[in-house]
Protein backbone atom coordinates (compact mmCIF):
# COMPACT_ATOMS: atom_id res chain seq x y z
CA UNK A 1 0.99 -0.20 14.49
CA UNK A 2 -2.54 -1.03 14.27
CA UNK A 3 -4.09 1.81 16.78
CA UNK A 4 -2.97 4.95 14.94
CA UNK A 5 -5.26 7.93 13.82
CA UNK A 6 -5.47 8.66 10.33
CA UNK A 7 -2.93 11.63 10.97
CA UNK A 8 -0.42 9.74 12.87
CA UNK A 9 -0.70 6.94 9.68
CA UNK A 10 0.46 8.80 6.95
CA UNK A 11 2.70 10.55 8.94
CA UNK A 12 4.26 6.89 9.10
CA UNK A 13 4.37 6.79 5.43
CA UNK A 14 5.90 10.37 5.28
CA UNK A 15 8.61 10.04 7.62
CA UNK A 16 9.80 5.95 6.40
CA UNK A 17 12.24 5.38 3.88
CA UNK A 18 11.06 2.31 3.09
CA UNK A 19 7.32 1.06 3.03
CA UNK A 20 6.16 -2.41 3.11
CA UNK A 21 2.44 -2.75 3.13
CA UNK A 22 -0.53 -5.16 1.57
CA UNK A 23 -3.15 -1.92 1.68
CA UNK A 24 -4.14 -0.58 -1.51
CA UNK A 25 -4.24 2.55 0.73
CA UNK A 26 -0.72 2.09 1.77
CA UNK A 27 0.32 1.73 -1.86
CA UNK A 28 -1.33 5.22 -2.83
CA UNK A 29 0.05 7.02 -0.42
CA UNK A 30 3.56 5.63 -0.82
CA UNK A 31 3.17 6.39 -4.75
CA UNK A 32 2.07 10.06 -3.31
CA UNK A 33 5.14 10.25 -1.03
CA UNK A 34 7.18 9.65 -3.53
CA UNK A 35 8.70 6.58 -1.04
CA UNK A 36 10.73 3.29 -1.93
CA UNK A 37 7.67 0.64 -1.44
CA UNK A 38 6.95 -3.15 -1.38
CA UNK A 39 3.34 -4.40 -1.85
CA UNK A 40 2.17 -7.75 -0.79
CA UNK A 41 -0.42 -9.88 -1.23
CA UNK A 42 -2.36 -10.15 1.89
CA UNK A 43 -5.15 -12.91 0.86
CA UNK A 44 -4.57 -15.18 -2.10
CA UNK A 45 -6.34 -13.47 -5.44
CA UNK A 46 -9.46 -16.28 -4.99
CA UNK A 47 -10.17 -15.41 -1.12
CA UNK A 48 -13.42 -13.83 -1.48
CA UNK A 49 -11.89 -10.69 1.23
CA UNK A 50 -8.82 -10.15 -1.52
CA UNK A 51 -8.44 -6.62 -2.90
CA UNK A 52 -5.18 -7.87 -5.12
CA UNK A 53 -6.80 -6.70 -7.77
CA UNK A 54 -7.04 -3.09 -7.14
CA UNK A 55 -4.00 -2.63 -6.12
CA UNK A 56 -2.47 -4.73 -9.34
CA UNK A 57 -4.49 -2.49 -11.25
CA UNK A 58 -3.08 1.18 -9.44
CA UNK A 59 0.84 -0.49 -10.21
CA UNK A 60 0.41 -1.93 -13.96
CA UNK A 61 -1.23 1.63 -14.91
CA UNK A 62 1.59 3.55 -13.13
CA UNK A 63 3.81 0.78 -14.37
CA UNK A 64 5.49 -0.27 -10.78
CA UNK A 65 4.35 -3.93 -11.03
């Protein structure tokens, strides 16, 4: 879904039992959760719009890479 509040959002992420997302955001608040995730890359790591990094960064220091 792409026109939910921020309310109804997490409240996606609360109530899945499985998350698949390429947000940093959606990451965090799976890792918060405590929910069974997948992260993806959305833009290769040399698109100039990429926030891979980030996000590798949040799941090497909780070690989930």
């Amino acid at each position: 879904p792409y026109d939910v509040n921020p309310f109804d959002w997490i409240n996606l992420i609360y109530n899945a039992e499985y998350v698949c997302t390429d947000s940093f955001h959606g990451s965090v608040f799976s890792i918060i959760l405590n929910k069974k995730f997948f992260t993806f890359s959305r833009f290769s790591d040399k698109h100039k719009m990429s926030t891979n990094s980030r996000i590798m960064s949040l799941l090497k220091k909780l070690n989930l890479e």
